[in-house]
Protein backbone atom coordinates (compact mmCIF):
# COMPACT_ATOMS: atom_id res chain seq x y z
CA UNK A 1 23.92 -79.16 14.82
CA UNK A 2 25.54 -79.16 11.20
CA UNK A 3 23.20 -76.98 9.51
CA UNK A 4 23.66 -77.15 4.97
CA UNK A 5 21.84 -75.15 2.52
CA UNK A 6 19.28 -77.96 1.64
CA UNK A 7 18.79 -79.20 5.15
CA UNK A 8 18.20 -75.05 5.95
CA UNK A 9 15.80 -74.55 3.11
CA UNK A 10 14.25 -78.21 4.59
CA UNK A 11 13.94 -76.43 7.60
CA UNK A 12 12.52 -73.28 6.29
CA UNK A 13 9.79 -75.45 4.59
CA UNK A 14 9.12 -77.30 7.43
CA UNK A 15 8.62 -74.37 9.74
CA UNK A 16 7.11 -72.29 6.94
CA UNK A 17 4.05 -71.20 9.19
CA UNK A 18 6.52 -69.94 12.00
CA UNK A 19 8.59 -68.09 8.98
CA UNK A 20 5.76 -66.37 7.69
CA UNK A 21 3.76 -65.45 10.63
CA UNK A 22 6.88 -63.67 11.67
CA UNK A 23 7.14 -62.22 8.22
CA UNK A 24 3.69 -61.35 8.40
CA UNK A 25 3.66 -59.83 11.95
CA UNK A 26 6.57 -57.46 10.69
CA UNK A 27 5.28 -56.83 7.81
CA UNK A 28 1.94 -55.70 9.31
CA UNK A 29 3.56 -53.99 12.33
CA UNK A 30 5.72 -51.89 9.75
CA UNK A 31 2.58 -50.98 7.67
CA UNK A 32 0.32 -50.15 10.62
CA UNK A 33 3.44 -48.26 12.49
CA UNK A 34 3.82 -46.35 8.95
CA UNK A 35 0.17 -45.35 9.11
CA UNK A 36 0.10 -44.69 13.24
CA UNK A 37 3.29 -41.88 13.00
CA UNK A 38 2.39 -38.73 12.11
CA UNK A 39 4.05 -37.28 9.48
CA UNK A 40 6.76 -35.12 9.37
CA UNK A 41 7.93 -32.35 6.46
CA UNK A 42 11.31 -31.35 5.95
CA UNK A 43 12.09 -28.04 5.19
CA UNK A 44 15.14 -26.68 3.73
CA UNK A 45 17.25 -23.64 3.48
CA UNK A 46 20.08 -23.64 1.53
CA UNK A 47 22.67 -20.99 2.52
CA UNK A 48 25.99 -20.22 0.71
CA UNK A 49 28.90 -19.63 3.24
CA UNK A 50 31.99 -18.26 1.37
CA UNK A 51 35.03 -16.19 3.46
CA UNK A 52 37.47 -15.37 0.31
CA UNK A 53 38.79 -11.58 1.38
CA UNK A 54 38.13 -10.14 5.36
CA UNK A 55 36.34 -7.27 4.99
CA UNK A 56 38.20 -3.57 4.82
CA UNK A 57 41.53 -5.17 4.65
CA UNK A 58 41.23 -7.34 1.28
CA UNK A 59 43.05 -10.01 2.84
CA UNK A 60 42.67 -13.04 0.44
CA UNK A 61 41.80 -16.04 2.93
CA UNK A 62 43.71 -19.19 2.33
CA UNK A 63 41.84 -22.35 0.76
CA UNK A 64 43.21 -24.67 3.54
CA UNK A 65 41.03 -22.73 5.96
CA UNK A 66 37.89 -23.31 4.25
CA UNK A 67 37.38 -26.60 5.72
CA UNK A 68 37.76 -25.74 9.39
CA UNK A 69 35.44 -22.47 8.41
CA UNK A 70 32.40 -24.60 7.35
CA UNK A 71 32.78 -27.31 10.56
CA UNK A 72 32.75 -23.62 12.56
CA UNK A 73 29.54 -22.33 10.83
CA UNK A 74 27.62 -25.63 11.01
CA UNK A 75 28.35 -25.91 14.85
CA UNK A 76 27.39 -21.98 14.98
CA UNK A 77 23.99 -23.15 13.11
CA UNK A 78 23.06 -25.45 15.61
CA UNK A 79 24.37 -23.34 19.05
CA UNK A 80 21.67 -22.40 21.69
CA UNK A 81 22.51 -18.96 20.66
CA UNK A 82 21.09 -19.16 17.37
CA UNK A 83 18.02 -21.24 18.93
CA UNK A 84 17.22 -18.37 21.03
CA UNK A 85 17.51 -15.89 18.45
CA UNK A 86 14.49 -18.25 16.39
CA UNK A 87 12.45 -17.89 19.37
CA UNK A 88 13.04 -14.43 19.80
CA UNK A 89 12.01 -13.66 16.43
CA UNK A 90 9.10 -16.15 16.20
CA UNK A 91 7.49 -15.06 19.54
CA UNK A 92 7.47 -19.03 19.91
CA UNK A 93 7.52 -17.96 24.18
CA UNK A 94 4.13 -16.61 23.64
CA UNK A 95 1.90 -19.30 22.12
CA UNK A 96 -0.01 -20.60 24.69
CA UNK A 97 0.49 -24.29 23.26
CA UNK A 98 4.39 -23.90 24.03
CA UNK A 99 3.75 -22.89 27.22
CA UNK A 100 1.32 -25.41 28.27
CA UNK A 101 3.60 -27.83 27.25
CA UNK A 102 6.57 -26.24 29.17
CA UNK A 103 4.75 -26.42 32.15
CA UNK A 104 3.47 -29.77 31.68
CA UNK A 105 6.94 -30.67 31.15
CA UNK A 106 8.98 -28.84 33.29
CA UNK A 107 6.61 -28.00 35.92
CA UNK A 108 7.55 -24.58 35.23
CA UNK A 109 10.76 -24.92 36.28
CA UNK A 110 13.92 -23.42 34.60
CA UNK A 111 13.63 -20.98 31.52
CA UNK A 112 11.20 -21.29 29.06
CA UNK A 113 12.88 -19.94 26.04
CA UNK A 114 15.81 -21.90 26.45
CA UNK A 115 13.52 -25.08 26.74
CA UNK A 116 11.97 -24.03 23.61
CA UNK A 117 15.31 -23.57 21.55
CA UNK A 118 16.30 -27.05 22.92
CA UNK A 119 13.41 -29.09 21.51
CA UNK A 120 13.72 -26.99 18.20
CA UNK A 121 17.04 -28.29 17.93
CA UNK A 122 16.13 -31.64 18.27
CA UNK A 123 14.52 -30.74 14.82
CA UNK A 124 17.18 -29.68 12.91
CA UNK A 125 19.71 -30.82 10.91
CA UNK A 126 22.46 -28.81 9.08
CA UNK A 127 24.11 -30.70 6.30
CA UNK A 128 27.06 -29.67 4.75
CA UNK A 129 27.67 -30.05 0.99
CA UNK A 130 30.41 -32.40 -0.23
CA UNK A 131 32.60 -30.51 -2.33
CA UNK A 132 30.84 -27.21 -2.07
CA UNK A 133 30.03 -23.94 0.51
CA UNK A 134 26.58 -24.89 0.59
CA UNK A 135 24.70 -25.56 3.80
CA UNK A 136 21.87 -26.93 3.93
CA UNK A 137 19.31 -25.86 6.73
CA UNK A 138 16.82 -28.29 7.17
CA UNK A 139 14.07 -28.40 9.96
CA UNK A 140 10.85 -31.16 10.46
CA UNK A 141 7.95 -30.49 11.56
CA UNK A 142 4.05 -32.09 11.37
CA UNK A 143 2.97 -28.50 10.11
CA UNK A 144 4.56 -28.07 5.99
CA UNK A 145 4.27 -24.04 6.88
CA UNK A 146 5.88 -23.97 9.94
CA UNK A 147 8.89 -25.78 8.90
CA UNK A 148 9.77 -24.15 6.30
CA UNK A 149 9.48 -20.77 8.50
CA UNK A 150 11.19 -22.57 11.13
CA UNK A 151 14.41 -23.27 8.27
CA UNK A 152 14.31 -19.62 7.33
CA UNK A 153 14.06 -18.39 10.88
CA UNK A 154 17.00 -20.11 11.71
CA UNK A 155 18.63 -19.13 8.30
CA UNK A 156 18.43 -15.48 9.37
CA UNK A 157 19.22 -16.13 13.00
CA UNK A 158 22.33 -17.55 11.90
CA UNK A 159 23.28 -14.75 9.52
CA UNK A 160 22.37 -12.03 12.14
CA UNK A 161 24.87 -14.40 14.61
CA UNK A 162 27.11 -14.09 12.03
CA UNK A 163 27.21 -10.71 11.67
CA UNK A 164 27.05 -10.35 15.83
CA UNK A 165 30.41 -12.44 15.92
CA UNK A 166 32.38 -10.19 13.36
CA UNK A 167 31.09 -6.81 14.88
CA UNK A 168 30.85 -7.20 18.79
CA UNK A 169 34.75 -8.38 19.44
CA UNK A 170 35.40 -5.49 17.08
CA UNK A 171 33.56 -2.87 19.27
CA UNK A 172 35.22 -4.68 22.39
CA UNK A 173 38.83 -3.80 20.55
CA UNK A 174 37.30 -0.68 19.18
CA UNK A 175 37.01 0.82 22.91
CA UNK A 176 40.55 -0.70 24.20
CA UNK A 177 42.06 1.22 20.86
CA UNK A 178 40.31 4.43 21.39
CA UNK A 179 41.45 4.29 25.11
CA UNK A 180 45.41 3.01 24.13
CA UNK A 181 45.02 6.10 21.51
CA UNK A 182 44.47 8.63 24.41
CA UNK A 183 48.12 7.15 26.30
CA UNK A 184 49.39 7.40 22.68
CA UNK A 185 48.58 10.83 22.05
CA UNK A 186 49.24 12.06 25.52
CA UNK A 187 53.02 10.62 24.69
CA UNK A 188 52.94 12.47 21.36
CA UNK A 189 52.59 15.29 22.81
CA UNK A 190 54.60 14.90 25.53
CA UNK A 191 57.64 13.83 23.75
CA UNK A 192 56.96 16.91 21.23
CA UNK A 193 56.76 19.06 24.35
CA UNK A 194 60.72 18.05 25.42
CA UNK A 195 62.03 18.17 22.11
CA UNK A 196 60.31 21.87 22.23
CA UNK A 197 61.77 22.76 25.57
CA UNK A 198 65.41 21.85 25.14
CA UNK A 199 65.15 23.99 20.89
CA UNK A 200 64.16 26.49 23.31
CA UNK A 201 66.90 26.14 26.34
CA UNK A 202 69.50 25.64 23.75
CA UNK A 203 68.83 28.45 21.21
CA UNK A 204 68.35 25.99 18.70
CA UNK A 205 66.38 27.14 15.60
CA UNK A 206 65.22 24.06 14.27
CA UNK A 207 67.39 21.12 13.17
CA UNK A 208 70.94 23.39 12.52
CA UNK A 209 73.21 20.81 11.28
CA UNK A 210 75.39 23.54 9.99
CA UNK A 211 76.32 25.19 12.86
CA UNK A 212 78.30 22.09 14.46
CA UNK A 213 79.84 21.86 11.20
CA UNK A 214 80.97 25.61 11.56
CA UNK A 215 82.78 24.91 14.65
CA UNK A 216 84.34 21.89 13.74
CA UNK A 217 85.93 24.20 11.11
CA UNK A 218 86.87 26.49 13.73
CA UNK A 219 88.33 24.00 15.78
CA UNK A 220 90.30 22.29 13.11
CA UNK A 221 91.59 26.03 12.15
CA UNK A 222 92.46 26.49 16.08
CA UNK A 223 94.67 23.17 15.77
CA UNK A 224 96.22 23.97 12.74
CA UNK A 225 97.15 27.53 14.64
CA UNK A 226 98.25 25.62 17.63
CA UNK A 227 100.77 23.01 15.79
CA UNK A 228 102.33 26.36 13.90
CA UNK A 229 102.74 28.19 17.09
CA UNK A 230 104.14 25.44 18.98
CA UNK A 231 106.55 24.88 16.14
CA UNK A 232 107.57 28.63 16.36
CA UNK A 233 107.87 28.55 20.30
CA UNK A 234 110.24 25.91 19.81
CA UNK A 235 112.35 27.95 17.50
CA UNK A 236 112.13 31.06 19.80
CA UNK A 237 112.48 28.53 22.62
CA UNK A 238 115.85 27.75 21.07
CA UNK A 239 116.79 31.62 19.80
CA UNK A 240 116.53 32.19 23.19
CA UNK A 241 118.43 30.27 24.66
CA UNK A 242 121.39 30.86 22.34
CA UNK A 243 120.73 34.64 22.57
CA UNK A 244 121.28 34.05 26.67
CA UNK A 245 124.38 32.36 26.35
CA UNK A 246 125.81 34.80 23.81
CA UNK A 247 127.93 37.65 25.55
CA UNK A 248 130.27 40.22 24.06
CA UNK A 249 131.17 39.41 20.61
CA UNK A 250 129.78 36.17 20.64
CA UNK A 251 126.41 38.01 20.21
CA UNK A 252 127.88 38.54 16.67
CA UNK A 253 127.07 34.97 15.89
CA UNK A 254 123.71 34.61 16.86
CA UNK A 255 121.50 34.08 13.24
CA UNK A 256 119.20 37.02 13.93
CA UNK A 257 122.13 39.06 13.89
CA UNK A 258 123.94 37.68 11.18
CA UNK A 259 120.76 38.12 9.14
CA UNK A 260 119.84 41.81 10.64
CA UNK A 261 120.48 44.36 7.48
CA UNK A 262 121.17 46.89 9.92
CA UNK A 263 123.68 45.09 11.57
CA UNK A 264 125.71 44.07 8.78
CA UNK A 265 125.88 47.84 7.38
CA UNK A 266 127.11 48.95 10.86
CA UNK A 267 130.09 46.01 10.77
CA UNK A 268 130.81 47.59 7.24
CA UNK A 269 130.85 50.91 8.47
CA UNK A 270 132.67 49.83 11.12
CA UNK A 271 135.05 47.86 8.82
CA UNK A 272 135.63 50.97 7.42
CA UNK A 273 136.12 53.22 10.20
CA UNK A 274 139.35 50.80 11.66
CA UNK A 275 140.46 50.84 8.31
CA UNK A 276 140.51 54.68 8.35
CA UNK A 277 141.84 54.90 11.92
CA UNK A 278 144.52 52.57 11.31
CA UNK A 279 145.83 54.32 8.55
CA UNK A 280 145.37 57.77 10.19
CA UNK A 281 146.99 56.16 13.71
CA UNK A 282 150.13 55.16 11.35
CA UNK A 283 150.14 58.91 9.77
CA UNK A 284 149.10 60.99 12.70
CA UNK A 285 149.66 61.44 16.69
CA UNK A 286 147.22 60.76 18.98
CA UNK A 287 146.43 64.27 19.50
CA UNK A 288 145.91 65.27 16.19
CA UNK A 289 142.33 66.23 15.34
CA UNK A 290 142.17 63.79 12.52
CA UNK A 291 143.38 60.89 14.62
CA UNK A 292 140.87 61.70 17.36
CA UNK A 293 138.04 62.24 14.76
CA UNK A 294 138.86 58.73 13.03
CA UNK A 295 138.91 57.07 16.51
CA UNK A 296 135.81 58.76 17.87
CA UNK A 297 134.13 57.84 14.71
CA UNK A 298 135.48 54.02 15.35
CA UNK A 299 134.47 53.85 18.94
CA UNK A 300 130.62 55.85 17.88
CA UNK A 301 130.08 52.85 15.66
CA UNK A 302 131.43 50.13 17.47
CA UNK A 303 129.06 51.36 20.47
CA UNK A 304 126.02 51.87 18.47
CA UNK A 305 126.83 47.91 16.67
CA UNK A 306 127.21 46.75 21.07
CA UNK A 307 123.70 48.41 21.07
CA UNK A 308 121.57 47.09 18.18
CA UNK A 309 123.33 43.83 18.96
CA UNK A 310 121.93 43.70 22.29
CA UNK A 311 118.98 45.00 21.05
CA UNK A 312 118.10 42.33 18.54
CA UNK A 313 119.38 39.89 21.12
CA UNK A 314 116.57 41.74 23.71
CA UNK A 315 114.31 41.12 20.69
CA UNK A 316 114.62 37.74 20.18
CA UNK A 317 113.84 36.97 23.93
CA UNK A 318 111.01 39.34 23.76
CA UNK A 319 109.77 36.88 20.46
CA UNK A 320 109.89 34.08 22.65
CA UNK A 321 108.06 35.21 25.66
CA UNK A 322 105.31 36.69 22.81
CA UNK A 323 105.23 32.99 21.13
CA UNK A 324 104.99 31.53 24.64
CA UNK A 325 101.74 33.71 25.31
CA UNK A 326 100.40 33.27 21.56
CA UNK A 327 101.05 29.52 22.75
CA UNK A 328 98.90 29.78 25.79
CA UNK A 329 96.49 31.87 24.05
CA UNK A 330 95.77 28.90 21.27
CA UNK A 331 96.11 26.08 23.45
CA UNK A 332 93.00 28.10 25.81
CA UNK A 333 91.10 29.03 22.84
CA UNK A 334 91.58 25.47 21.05
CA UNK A 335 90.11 24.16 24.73
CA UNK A 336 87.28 26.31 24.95
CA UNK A 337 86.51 25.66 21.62
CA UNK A 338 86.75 21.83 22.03
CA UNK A 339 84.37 22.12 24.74
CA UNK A 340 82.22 24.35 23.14
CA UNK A 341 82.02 21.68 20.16
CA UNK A 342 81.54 18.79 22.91
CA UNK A 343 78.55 20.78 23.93
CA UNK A 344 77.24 21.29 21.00
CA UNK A 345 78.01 17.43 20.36
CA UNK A 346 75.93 16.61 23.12
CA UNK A 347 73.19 18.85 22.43
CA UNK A 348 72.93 17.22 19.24
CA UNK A 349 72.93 14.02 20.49
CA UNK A 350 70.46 14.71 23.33
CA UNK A 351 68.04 16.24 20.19
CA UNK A 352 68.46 13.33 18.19
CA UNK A 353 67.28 10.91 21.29
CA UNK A 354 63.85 13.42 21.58
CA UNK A 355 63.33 13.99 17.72
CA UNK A 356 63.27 10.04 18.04
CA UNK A 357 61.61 9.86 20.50
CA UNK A 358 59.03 12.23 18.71
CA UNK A 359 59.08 9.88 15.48
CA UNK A 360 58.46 6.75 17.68
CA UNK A 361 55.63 7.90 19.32
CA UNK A 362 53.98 9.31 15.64
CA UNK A 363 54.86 6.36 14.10
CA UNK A 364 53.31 4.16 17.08
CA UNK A 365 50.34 7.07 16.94
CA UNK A 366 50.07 6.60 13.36
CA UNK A 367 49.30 3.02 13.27
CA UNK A 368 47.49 2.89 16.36
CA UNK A 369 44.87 5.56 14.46
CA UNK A 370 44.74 3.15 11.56
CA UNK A 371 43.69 0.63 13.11
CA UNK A 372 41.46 2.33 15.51
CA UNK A 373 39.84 3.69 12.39
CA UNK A 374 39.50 0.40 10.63
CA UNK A 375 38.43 -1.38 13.86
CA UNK A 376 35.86 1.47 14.07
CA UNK A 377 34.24 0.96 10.75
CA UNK A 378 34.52 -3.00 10.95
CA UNK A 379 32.32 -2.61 14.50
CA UNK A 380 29.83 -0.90 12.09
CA UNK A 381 29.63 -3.13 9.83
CA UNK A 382 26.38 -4.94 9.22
CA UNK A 383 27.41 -7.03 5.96
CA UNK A 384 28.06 -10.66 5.57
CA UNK A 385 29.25 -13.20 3.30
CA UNK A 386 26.60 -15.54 4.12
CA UNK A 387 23.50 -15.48 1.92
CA UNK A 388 20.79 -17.62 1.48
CA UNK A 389 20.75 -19.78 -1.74
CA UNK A 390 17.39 -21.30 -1.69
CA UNK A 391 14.76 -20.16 0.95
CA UNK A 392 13.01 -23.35 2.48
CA UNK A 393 8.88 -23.44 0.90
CA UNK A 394 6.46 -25.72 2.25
CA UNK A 395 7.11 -29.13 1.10
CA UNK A 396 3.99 -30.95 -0.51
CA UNK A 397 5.14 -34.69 0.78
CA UNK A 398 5.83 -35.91 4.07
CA UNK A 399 9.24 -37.02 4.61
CA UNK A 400 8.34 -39.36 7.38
CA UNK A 401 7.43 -42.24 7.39
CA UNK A 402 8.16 -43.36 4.56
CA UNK A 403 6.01 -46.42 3.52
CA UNK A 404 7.63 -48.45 0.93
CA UNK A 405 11.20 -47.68 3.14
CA UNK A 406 9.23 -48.80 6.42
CA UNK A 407 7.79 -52.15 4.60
CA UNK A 408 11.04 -52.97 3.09
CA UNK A 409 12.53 -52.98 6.30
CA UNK A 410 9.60 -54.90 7.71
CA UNK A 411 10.50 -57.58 5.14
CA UNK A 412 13.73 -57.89 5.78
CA UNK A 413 13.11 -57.61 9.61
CA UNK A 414 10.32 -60.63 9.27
CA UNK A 415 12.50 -62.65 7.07
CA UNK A 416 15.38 -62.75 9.47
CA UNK A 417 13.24 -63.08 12.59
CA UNK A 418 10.93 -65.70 10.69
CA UNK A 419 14.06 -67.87 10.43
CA UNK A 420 15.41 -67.37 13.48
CA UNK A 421 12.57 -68.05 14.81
CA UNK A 422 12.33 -71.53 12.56
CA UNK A 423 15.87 -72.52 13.53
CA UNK A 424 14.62 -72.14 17.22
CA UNK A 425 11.57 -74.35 16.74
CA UNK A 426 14.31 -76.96 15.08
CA UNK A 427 16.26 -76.88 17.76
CA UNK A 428 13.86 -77.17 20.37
CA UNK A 429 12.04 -79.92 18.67
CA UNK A 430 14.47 -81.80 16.62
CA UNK A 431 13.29 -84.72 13.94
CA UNK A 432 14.47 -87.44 11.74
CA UNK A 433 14.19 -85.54 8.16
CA UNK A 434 17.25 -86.57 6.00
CA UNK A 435 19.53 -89.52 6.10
CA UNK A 436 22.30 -87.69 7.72
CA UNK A 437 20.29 -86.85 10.45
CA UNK A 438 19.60 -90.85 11.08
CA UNK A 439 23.35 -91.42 10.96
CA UNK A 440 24.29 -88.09 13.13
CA UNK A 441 22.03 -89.41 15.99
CA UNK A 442 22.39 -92.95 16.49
CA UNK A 443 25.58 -93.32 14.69
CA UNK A 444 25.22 -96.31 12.29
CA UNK A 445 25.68 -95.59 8.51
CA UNK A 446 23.02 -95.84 6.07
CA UNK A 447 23.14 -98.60 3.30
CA UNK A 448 20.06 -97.35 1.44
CA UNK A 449 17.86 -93.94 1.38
CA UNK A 450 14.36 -94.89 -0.26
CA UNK A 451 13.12 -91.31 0.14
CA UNK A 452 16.07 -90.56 -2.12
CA UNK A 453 15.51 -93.36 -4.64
């Protein structure tokens, strides 16, 4: 069925009895349902939520978490938790009303305060401001009073929750800190104990940095003695060996000889003494006093130049067997002194691994104390940053029903139903009423429309 604006509003007019007894059936069924409900008065709290700084710390909270913060706190509003805490405070399990109703409800079975903070929030509605940190509490009730004590209960519920959710996981971390703090400690002072112990062992008066430096010095000096004594070993090494192969008057060449003082005034003396025997062995016999004088002068000094010859050339291998043992002595002393320094080395070394040890466990000490401290104080803390803005008062009107809203609705209901209804009634009883109706059902056209004319 092709249904037009006129042939609808023909309809309508047609069917107007069916339209408006619908209209009026709604209409009366809103207006008597209006006057039937009870009412119901909404109460509301409004409560400012702001989280700029955590306290203690100062930490300025970023603005991209406020969002996410104000979904939390709504959905912390309306927990069971906070329901219980309202019936807690209210003594709601006491009134015998409640509990009749429990029972008649539950047939006393399960807990009654939880079944009282379930139908309370059934009640309530938390409403978050647009572009704000205001919450709005509210909570309906037939009784004006006991809403708006019902919004505040749950206003301070909430803020006590609040308060119960910053300070309980810190007394929970509290304890594991205090216990962590004893370990900490206990490694303090063991660590301090070692460092103690070996000072002690060692002879070690404190941090003595000089002292390695000392026998560094000492060591260096030992080296330094070492390189000059090889250096003159290898000389007397060599003097040696040329004072060894040097017999008879080729000990006259060795260079401790030629630079002996004493030797080179006995050669002159001696130089002196052939010249005076010569010229006394051309002048005398060899039995003439003078000639055995000059000669046993000659031969007195010759023997006493054989003697400090082979003295100095004793001397110079006695030189070399002394710088062989000055040798050994340095190269022992530089050894024991190179350990003692590799000791000492190592000693410092093994101090620096407990000293940080010792600063590791002071520093991890420190800041474990700091925070236990702060931990402490936050687990004491009993402020918020949730206040309330507005506590809830009676309100003097009922916001349910609402009459003019429910008739409205009743109106609009009717009218739609009336012509549903009407276009029901057309279709179950359909009639000739317009010209295109005579041509839709029996299919002939229509050469004149009086009705029309």
């Amino acid at each position: 069925m092709n249904i037009h604006i006129p042939h609808l509003l023909l309809i309508l007019w047609v069917r107007k009895n069916v339209v408006l007894g619908v209209l009026g059936g709604c209409f009366a069924g809103a207006l008597l349902l209006s006057l039937l409900l009870p009412k119901q008065y909404a109460a509301t709290t409004s409560m400012v939520v702001e989280q700029k700084t955590q306290p203690l710390t100062g930490i300025v909270l970023s603005p991209q978490m406020t969002p996410g913060y104000l979904s939390t706190q709504i959905d912390i509003i309306g927990s069971h938790a906070v329901a219980l805490k309202v019936v807690e405070a209210l003594q709601l399990a006491d009134v015998p009303a409640i509990r009749r109703d429990f029972q008649d409800d539950t047939d006393g079975d399960g807990s009654l305060p939880d079944w009282i903070a379930e139908n309370l929030l059934r009640h309530l509605r938390v409403k978050p401001s647009r572009d704000s940190n205001v919450i709005g509490i509210e909570y309906r009730a037939t009784d004006p009073a006991f809403a708006a004590r019902l919004a505040n209960a749950f206003a301070d519920a909430y803020i006590q929750t609040s308060i119960e959710l910053r300070v309980d996981p810190a007394r929970r971390q509290a304890i594991w800190l205090e216990d962590q703090l004893k370990t900490l400690r206990e490694r303090l002072e063991k660590s301090q104990a070692a460092l103690a112990e070996f000072l002690r062992r060692n002879d070690i008066a404190g941090s003595d940095e000089r002292k390695l430096d000392m026998e560094n010095a000492k060591l260096e000096e030992l080296q330094q003695q070492l390189v000059a004594a090889e250096s003159d070993n290898y000389d007397a090494i060599t003097k040696t060996r040329q004072a060894r192969e040097a017999y008879g008057d080729r000990a006259q060449e060795l260079p401790d000889v030629l630079t002996n003082p004493l030797l080179q005034s006995l050669k002159a003396e001696l130089a002196k003494a052939e010249g005076k025997f010569a010229e006394i062995s051309k002048r005398y016999d060899v039995n003439h006093p003078s000639y055995v004088a000059a000669q046993a002068e000659f031969e007195a000094l010759r023997a006493q130049l054989r003697r400090e010859t082979q003295t100095t050339r004793n001397a110079v291998i006695r030189t070399s067997r002394l710088s062989e043992d000055k040798k050994k002595e340095l190269i022992a002393a530089f050894e024991r002194q190179k350990r003692h320094v590799i000791d000492l080395q190592n000693q410092r070394n093994q101090q620096a691994v407990l000293q940080r040890e010792v600063e590791s466990a002071r520093q991890t000490y420190d800041v474990a104390l700091q925070r236990t401290s702060q931990v402490r104080m936050e687990s004491q803390l009993n402020q918020t940053d949730i206040s309330v803005l507005n506590p809830a008062i009676p309100p003097r009107e009922a916001a349910s029903p609402r009459l003019l809203l429910n008739l409205f609705l009743g109106l609009l209901c009717g009218g739609l139903l009336g012509t549903g209804g009407a276009l029901l009634a057309e279709q179950l009883d359909r009639r000739l009423r317009t010209a295109s109706d005579l041509s839709d059902r029996l299919g002939v056209p229509v050469l004149a429309d009086f009705a029309a004319a």
